[in-house]
N, C-alpha and C. Protein backbone atom coordinates (compact mmCIF):
# COMPACT_ATOMS: atom_id res chain seq x y z
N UNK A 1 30.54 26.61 66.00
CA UNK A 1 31.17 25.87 64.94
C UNK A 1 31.83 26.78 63.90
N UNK A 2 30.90 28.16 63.70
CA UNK A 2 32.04 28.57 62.76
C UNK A 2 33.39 29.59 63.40
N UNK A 3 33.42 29.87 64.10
CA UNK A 3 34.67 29.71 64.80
C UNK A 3 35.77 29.30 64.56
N UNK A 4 35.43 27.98 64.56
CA UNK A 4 36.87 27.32 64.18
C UNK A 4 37.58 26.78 63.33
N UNK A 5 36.77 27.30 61.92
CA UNK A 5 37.79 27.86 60.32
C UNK A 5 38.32 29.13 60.89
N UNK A 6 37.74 30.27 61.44
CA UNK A 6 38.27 31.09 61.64
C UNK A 6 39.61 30.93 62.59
N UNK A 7 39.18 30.66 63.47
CA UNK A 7 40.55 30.18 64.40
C UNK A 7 41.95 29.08 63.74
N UNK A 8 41.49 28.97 62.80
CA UNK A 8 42.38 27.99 62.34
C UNK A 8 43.28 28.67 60.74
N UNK A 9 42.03 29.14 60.10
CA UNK A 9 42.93 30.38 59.65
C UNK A 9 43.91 31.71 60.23
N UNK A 10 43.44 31.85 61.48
CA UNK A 10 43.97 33.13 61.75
C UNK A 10 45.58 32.25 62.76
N UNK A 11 45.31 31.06 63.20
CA UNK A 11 46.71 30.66 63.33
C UNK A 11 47.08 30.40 61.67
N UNK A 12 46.87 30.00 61.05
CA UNK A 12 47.80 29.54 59.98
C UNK A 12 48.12 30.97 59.17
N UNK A 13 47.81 32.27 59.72
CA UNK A 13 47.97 33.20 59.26
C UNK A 13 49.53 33.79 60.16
N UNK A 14 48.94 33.62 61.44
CA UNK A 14 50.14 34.14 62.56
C UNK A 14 51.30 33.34 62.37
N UNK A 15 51.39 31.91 62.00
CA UNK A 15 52.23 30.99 61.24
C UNK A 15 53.23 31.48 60.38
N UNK A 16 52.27 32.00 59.21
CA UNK A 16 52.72 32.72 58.26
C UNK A 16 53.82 34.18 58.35
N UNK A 17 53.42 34.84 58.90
CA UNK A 17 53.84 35.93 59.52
C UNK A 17 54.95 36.03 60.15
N UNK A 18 54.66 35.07 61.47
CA UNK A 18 56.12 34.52 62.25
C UNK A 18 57.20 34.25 61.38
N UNK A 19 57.01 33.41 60.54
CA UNK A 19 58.24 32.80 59.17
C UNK A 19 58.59 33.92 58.72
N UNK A 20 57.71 34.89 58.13
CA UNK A 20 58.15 36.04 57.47
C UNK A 20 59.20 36.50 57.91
N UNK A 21 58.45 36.86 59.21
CA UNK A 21 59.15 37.82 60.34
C UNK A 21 60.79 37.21 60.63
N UNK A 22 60.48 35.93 60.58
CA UNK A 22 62.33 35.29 60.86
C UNK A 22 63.08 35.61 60.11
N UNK A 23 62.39 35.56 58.61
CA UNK A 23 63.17 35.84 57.21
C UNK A 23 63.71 36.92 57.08
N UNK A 24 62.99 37.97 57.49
CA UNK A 24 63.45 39.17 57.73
C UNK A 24 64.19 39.35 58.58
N UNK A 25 64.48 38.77 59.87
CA UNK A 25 65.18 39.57 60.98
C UNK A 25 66.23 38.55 60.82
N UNK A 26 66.54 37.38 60.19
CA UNK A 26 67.75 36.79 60.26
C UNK A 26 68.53 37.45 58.49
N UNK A 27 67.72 37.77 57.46
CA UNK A 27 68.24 38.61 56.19
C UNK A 27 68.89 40.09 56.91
N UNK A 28 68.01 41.00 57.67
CA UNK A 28 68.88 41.58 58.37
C UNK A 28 70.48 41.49 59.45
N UNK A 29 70.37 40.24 60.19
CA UNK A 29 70.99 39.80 60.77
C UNK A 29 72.32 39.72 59.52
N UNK A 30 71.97 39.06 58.87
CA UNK A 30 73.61 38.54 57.61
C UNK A 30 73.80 40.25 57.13
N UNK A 31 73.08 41.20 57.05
CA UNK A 31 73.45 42.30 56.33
C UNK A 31 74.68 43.42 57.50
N UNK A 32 73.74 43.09 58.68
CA UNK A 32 74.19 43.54 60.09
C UNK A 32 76.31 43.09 59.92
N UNK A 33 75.59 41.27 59.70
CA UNK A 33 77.10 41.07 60.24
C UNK A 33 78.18 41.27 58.75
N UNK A 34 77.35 41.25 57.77
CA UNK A 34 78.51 41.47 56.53
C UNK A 34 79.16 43.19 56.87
N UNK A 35 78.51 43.82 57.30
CA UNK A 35 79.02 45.05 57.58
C UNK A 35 79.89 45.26 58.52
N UNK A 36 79.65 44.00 59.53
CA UNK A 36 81.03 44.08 60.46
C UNK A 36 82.07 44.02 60.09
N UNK A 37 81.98 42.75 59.34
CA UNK A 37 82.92 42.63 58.53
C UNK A 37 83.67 43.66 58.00
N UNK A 38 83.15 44.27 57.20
CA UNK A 38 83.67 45.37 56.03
C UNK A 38 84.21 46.34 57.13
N UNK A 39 83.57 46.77 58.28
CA UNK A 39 84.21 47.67 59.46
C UNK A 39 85.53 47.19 60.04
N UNK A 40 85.81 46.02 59.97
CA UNK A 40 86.74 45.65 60.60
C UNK A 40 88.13 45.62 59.27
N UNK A 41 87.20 45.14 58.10
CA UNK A 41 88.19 45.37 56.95
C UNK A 41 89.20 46.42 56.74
N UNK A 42 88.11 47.46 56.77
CA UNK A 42 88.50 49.00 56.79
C UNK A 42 89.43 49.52 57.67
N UNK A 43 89.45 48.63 59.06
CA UNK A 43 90.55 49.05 60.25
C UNK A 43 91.72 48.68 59.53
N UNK A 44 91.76 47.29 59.03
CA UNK A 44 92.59 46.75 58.82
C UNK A 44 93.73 47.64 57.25
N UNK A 45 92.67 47.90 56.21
CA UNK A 45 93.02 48.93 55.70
C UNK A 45 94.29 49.91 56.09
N UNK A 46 93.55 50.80 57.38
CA UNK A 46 93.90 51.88 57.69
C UNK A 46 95.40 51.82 58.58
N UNK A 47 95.24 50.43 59.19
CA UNK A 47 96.53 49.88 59.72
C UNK A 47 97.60 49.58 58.87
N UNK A 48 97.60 49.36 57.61
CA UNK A 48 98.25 48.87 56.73
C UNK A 48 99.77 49.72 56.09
N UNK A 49 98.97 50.81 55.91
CA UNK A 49 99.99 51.99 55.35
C UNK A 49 100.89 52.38 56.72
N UNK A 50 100.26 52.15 58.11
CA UNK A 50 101.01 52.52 59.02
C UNK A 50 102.19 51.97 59.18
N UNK A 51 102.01 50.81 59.19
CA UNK A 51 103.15 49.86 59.58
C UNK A 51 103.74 49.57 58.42
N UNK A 52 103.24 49.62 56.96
CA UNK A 52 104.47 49.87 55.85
C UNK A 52 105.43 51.04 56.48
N UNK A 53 105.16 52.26 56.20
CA UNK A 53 105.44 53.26 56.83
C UNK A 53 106.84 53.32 57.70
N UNK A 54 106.55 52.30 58.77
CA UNK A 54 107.40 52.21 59.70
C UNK A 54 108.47 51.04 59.19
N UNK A 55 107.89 49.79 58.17
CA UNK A 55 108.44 49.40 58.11
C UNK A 55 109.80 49.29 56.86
N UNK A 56 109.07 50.81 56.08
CA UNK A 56 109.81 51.20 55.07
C UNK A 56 111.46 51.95 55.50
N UNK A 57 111.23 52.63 56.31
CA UNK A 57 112.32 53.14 57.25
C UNK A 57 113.46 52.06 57.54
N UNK A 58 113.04 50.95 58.12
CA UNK A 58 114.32 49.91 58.74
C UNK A 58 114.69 48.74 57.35
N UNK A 59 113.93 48.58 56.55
CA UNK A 59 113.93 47.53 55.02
C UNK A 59 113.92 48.49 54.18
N UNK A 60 114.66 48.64 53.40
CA UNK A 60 114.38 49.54 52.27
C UNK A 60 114.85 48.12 51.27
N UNK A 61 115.28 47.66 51.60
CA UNK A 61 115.84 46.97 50.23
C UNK A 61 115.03 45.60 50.27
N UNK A 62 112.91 45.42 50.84
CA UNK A 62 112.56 44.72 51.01
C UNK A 62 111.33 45.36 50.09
N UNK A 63 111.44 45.89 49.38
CA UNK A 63 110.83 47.08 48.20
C UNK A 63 109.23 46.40 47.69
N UNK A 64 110.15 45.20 47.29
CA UNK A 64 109.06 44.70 46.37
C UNK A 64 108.13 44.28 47.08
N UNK A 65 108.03 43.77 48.33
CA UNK A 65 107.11 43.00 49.08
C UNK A 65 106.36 43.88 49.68
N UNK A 66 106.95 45.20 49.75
CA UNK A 66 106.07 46.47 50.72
C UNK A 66 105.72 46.63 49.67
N UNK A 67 105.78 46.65 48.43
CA UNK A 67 104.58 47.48 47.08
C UNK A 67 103.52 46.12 46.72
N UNK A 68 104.32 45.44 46.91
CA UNK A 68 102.89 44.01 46.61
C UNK A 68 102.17 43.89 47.46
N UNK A 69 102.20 44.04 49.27
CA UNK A 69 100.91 44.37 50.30
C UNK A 69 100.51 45.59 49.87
N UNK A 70 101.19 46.56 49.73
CA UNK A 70 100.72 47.71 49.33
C UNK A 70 99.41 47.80 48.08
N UNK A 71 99.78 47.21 46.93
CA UNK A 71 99.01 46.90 46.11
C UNK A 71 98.14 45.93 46.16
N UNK A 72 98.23 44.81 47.11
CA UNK A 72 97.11 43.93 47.29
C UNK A 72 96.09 44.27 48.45
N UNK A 73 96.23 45.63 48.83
CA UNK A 73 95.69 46.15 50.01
C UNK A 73 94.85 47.33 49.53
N UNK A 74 95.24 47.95 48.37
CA UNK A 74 94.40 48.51 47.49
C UNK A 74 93.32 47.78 46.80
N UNK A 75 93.68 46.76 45.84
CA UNK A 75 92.97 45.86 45.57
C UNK A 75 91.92 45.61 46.11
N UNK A 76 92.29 45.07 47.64
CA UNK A 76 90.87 44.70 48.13
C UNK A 76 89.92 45.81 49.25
N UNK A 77 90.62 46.95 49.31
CA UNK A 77 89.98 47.79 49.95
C UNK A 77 88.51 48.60 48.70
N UNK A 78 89.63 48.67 47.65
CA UNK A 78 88.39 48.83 46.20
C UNK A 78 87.43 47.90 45.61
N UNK A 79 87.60 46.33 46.14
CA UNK A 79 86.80 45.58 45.46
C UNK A 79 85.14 45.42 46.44
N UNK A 80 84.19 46.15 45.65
CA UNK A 80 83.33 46.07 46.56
C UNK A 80 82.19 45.30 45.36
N UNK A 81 82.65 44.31 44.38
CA UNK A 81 81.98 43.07 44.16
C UNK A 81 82.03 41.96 45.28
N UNK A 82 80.73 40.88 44.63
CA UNK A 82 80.26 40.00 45.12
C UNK A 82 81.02 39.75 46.40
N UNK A 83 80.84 38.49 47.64
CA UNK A 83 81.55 38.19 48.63
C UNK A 83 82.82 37.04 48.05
N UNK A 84 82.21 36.34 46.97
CA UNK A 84 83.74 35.48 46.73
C UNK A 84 84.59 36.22 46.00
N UNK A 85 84.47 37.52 45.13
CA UNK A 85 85.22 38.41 44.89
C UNK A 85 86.42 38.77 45.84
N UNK A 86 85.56 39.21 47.25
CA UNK A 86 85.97 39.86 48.02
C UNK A 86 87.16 38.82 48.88
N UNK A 87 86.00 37.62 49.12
CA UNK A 87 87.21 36.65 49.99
C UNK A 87 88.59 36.47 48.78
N UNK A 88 88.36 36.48 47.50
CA UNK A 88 89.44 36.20 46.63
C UNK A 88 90.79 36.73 47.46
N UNK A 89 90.19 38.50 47.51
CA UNK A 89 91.07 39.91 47.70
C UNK A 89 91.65 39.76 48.74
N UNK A 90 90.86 38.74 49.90
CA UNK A 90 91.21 39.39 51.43
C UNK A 90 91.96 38.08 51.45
N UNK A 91 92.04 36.93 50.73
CA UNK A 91 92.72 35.41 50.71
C UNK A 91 94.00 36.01 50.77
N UNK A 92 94.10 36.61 49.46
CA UNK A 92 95.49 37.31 48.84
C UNK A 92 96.27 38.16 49.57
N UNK A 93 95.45 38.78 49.99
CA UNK A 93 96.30 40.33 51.24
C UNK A 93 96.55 39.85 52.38
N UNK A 94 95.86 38.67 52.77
CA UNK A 94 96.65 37.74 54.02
C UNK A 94 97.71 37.35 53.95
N UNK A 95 97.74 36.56 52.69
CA UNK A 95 98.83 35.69 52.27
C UNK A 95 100.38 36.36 51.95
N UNK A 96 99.84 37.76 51.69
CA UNK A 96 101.01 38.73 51.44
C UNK A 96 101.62 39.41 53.12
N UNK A 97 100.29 39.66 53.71
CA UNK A 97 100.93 40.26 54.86
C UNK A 97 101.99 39.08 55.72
N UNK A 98 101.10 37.64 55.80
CA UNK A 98 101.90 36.45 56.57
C UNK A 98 103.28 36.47 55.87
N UNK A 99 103.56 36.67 55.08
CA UNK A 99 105.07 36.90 54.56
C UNK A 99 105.63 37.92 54.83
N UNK A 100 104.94 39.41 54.96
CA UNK A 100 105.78 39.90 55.69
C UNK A 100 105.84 39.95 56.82
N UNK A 101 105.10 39.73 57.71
CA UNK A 101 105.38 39.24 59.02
C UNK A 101 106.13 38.52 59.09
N UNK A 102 106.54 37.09 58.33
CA UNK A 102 107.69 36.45 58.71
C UNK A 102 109.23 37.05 58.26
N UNK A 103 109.10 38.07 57.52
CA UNK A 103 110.02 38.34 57.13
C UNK A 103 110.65 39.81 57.78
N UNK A 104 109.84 39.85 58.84
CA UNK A 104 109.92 41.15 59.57
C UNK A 104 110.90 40.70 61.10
N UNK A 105 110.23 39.72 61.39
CA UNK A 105 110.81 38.60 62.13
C UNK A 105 112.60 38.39 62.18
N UNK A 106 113.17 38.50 61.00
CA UNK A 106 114.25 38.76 60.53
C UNK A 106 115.07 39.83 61.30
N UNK A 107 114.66 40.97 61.62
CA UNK A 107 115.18 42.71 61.88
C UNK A 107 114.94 42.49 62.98
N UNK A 108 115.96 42.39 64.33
CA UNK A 108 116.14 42.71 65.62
C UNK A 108 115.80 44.02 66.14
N UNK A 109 116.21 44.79 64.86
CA UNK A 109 116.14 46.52 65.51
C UNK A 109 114.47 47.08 65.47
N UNK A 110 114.36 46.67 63.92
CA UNK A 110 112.56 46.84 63.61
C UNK A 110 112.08 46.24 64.73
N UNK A 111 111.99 45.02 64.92
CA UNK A 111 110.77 44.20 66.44
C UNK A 111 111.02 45.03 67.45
N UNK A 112 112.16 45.92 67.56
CA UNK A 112 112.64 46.43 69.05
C UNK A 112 111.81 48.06 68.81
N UNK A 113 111.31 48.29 67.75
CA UNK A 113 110.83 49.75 67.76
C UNK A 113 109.48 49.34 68.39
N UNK A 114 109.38 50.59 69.10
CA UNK A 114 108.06 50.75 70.21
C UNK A 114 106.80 50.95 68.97
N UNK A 115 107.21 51.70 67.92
CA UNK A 115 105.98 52.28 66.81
C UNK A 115 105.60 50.81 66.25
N UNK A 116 106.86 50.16 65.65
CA UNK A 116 106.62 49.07 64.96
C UNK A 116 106.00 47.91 66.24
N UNK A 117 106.20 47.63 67.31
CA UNK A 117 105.67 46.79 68.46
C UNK A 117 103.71 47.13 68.33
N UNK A 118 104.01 48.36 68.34
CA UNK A 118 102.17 48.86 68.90
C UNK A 118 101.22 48.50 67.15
N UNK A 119 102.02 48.65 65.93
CA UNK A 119 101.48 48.66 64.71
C UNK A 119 101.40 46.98 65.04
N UNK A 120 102.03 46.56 65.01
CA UNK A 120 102.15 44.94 65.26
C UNK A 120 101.32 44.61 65.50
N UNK A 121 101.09 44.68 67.14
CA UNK A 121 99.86 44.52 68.32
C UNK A 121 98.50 44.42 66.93
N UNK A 122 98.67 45.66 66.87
CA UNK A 122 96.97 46.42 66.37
C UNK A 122 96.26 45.36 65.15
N UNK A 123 97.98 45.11 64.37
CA UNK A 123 97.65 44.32 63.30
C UNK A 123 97.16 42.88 63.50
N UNK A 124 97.62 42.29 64.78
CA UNK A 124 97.35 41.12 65.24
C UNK A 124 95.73 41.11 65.69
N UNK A 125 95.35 42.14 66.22
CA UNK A 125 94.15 42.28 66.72
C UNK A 125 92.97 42.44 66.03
N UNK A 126 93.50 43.30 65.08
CA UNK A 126 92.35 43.65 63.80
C UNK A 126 92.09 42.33 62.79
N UNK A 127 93.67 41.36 63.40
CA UNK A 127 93.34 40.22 62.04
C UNK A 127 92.34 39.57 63.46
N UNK A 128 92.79 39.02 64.64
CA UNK A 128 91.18 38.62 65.06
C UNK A 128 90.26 39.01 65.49
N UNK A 129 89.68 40.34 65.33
CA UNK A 129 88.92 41.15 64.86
C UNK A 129 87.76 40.70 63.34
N UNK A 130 88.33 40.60 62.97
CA UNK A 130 88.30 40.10 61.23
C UNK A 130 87.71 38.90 61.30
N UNK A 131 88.34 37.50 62.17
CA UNK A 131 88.14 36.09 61.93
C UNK A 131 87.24 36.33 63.19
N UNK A 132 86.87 36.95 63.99
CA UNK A 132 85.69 37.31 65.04
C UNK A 132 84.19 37.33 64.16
N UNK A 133 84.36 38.18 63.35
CA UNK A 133 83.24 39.43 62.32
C UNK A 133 82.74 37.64 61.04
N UNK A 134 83.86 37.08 61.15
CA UNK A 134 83.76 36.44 59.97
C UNK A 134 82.56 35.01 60.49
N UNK A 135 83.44 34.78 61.71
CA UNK A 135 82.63 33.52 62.01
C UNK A 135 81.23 33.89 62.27
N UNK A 136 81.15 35.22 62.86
CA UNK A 136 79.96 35.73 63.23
C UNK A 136 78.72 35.74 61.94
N UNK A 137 79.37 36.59 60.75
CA UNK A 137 78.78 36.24 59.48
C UNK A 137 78.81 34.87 59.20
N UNK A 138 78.94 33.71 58.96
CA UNK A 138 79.11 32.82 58.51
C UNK A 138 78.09 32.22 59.24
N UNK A 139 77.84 32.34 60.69
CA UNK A 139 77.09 31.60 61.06
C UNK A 139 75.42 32.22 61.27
N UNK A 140 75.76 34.15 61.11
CA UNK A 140 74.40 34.15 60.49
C UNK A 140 73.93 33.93 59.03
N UNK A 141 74.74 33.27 58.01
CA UNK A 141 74.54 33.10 56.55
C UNK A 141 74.14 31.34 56.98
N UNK A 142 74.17 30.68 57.91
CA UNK A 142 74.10 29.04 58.19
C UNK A 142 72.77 29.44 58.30
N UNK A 143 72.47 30.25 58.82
CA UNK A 143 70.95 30.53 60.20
C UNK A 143 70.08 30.60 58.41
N UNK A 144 70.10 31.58 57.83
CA UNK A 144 69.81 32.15 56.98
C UNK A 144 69.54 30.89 55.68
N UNK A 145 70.78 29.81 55.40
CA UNK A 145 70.19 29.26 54.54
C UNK A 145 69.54 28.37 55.45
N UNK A 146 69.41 27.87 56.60
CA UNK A 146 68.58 26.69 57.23
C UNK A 146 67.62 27.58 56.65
N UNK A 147 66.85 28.57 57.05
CA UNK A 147 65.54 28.88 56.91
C UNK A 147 65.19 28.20 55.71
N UNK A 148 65.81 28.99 54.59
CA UNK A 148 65.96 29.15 53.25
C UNK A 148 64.96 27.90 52.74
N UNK A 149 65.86 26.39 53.54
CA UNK A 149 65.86 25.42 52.62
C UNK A 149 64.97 24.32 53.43
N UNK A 150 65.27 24.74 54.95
CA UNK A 150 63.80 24.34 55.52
C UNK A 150 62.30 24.02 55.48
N UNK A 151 61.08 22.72 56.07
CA UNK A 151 59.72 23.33 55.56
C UNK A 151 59.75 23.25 56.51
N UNK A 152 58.59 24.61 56.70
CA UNK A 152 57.88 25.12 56.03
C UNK A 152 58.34 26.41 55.67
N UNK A 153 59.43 26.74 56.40
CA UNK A 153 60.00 28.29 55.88
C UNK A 153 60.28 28.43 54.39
N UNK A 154 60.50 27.29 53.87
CA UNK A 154 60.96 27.65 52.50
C UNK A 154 60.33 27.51 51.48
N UNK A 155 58.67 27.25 51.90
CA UNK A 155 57.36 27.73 50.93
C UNK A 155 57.43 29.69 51.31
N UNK A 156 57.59 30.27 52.40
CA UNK A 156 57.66 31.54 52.73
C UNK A 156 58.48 31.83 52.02
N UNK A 157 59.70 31.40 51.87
CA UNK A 157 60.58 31.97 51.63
C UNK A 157 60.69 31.79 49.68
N UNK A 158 60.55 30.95 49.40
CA UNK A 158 60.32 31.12 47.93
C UNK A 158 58.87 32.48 47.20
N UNK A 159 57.70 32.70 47.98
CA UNK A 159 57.05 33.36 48.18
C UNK A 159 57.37 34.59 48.11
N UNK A 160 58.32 35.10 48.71
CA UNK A 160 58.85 35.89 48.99
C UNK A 160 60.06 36.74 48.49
N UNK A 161 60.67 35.80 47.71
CA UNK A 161 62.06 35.41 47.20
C UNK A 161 63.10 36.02 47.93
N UNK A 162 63.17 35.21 49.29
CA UNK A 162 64.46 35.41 50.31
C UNK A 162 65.40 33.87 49.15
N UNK A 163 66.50 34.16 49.68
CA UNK A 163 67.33 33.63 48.92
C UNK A 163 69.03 32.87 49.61
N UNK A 164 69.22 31.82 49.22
CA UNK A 164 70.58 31.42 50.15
C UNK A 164 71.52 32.47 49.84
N UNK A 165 72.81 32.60 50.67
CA UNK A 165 73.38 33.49 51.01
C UNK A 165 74.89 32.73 50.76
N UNK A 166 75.86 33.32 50.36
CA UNK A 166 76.69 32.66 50.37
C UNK A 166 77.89 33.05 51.27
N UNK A 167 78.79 31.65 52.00
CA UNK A 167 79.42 32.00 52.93
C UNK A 167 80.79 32.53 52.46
N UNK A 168 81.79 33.00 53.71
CA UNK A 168 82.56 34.08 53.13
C UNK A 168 83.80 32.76 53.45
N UNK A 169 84.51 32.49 52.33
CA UNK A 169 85.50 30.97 52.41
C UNK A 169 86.84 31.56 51.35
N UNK A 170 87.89 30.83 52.30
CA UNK A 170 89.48 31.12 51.74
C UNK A 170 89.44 30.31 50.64
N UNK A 171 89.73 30.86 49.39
CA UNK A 171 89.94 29.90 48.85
C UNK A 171 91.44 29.52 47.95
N UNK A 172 92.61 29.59 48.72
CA UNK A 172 93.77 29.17 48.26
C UNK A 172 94.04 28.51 49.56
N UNK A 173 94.80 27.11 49.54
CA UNK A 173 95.11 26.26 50.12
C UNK A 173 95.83 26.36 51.59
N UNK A 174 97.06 27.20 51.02
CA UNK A 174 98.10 27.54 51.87
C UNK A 174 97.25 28.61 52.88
N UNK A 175 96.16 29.23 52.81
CA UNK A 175 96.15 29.90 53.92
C UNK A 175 95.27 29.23 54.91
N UNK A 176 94.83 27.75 54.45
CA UNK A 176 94.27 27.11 55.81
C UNK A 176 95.29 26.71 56.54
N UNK A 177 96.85 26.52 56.10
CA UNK A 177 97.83 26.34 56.51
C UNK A 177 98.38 26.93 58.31
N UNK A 178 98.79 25.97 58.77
CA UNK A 178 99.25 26.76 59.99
C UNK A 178 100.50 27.72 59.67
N UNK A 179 101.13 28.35 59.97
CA UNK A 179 102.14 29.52 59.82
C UNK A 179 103.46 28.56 60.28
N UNK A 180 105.29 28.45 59.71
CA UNK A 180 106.03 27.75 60.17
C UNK A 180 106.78 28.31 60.94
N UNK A 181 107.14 28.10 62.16
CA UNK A 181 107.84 29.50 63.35
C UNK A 181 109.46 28.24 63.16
N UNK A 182 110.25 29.52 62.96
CA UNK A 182 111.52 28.33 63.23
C UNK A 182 112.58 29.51 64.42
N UNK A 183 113.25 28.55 64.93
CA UNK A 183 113.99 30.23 65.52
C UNK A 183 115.56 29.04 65.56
């Protein structure tokens, strides 16, 4: 008979533990994937100046729009506040690059350069690269607040002070927007 307080504590102990243990390996999990993120950011970064670069050569008299990606690409490569900080930065540097992409669209000779074709490519890839890293975070920040707000995880988790997580969201209108192709 006494046994089985013991047995009944030592599950409601392994109980305990297990929860922990989730809290932890899914808090790791969101840290894992916010860093993808930021890795893939950083490509995107590094792609950026390239294909100005190339695309400074064939537009020169498209000035202002290569110094405003330029500068909104600084912006958010330096902003290493909060994540809605960050989505602010990366909302904005989309919204700048989708314009020049459409406006690149324009130059027969530029689309026909092999440098500017492969910068293209890379840029296309790194942006789903990016919305790859993102959904991936987002849906370990879902995992993360279920626990959160869940019972019994979220007697552990107050215990503990694991904490909701917040997801990484566009927040200007036009870029849930589809893109307008006219030819």
């Amino acid at each position: 008979m006494l046994w089985i307080p013991v047995i009944v504590l030592l599950v409601f102990v392994l109980i305990v533990v297990g929860m922990y243990n989730g809290l932890v390996s899914i808090r790791n999990q969101c840290e894992e994937a916010w860093s993808n993120v930021d890795t893939e950011l950083k490509r995107r970064y590094d792609l950026i100046p390239n294909l100005l670069n190339t695309v400074k050569g064939y537009a020169k008299h498209e000035k202002e729009l290569l110094e405003q990606v330029t500068s909104m690409r600084e912006q958010a490569a330096n902003n290493q506040g909060d994540i809605a900080s960050q989505a602010a930065d990366e909302t904005a540097l989309q919204g700048v690059l989708g314009k020049l992409m459409v406006r690149l669209e324009a130059y027969p000779d530029l689309k026909a350069s092999a440098n500017f074709q492969e910068l293209q490519s890379e840029l296309a890839n790194t942006e789903n690269r990016i919305q790859a890293a993102l959904r991936f975070y987002n849906g370990n920040i879902r995992e993360n607040n279920n626990k959160v707000q869940q019972f019994p995880s979220n007697i552990i988790a107050s215990m503990f002070s694991f904490s909701l997580r917040e997801f990484f969201e566009l927040d200007i209108p036009e870029a849930r927007e589809a893109p307008k192709v006219e030819f």
